[in-house]
Protein backbone atom coordinates (compact mmCIF):
# COMPACT_ATOMS: atom_id res chain seq x y z
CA UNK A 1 10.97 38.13 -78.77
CA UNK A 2 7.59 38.70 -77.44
CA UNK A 3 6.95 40.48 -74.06
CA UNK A 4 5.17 37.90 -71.27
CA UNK A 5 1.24 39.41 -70.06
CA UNK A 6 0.87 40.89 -67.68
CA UNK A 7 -0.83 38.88 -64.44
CA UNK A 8 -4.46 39.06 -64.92
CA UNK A 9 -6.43 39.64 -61.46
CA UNK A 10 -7.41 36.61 -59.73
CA UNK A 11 -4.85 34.49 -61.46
CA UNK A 12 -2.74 33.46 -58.45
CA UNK A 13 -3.82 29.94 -57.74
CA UNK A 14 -7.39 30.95 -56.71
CA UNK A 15 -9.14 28.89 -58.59
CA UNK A 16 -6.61 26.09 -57.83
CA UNK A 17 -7.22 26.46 -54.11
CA UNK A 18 -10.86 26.92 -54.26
CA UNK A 19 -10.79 23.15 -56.28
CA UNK A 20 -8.57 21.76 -53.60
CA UNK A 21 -10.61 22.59 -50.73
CA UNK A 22 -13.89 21.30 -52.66
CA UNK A 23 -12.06 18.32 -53.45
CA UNK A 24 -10.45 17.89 -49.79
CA UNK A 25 -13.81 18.28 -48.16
CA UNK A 26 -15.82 16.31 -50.23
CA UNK A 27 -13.00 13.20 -49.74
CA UNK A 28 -13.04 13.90 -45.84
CA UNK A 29 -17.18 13.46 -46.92
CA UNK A 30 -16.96 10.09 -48.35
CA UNK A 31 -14.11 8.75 -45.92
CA UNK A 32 -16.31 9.52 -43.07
CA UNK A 33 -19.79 8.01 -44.65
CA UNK A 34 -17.62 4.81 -45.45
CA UNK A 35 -16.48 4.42 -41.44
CA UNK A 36 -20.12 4.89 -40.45
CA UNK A 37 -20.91 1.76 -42.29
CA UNK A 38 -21.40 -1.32 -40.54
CA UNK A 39 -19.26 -3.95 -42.61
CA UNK A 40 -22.16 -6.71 -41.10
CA UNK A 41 -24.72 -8.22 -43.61
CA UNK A 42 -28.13 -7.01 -44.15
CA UNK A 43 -30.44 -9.18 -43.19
CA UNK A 44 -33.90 -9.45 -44.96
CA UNK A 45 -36.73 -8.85 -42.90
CA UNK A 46 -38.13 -12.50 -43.09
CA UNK A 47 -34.83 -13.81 -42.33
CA UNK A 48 -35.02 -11.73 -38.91
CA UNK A 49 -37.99 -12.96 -38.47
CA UNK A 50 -37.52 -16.83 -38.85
CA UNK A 51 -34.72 -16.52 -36.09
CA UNK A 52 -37.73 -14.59 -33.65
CA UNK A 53 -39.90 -17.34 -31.63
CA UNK A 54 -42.37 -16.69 -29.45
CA UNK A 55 -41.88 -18.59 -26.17
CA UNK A 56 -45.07 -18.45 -23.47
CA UNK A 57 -44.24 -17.99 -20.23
CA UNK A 58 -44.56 -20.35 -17.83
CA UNK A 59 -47.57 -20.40 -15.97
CA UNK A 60 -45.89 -20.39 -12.73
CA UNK A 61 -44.05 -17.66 -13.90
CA UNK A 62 -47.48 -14.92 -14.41
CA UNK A 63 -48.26 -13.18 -11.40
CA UNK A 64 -51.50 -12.59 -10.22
CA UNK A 65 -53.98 -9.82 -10.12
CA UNK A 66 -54.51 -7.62 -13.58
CA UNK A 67 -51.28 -8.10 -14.73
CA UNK A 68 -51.22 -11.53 -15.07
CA UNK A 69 -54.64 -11.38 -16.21
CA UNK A 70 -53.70 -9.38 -19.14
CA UNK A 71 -50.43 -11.75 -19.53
CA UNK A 72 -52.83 -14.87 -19.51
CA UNK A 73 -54.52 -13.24 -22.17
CA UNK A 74 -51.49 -12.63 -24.35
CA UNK A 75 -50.44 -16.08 -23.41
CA UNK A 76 -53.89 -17.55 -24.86
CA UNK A 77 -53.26 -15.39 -28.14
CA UNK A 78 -50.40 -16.57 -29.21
CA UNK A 79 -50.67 -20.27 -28.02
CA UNK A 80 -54.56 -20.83 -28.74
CA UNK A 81 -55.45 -18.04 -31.84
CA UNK A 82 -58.60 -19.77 -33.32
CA UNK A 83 -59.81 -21.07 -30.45
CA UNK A 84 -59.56 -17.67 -28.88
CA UNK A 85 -61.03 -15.90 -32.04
CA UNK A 86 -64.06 -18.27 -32.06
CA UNK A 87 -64.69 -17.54 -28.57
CA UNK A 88 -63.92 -13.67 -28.83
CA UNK A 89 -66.62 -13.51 -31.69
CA UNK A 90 -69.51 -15.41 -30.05
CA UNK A 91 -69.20 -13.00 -26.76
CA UNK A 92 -69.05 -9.77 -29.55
């Protein structure tokens, strides 16, 4: 009959542990990047942007004084681009 060895330092489950918490931690990694997730869609950008309109506001809406100046302005933009271009590059 042969004799068993004799324990060898560091052999008492060690390296068992040391696996289990690596293993532990990284699945308490991935559980908690999977919650974060939104389950929603992804939308592409154009599709976001085919659902955006622009709506004016109403003229009775813009007050007056600088503000409403500067709204007016927007307004004219948005609602009247070449005609405002043309106009912008004849005063330049």
């Amino acid at each position: 009959m042969t004799e068993p060895l004799p324990p060898t330092p560091g052999d008492d489950g060690d390296a068992q542990r040391i696996i289990f918490g690596i293993t532990a931690a990284l699945l308490v990694l991935v559980v908690t990047y999977k919650v974060g997730q939104s389950d929603a869609p992804v939308r592409a950008p154009d599709e976001a942007a085919a659902d955006a309109s622009f709506s004016p506001p109403a003229e009775s809406t813009i007050p007056a004084g600088p503000d409403g100046d500067a709204i007016r302005r927007g307004r004219l933009i948005f609602t009247a681009t070449s005609a405002d271009a043309a106009s912008t590059s004849a005063t330049a």
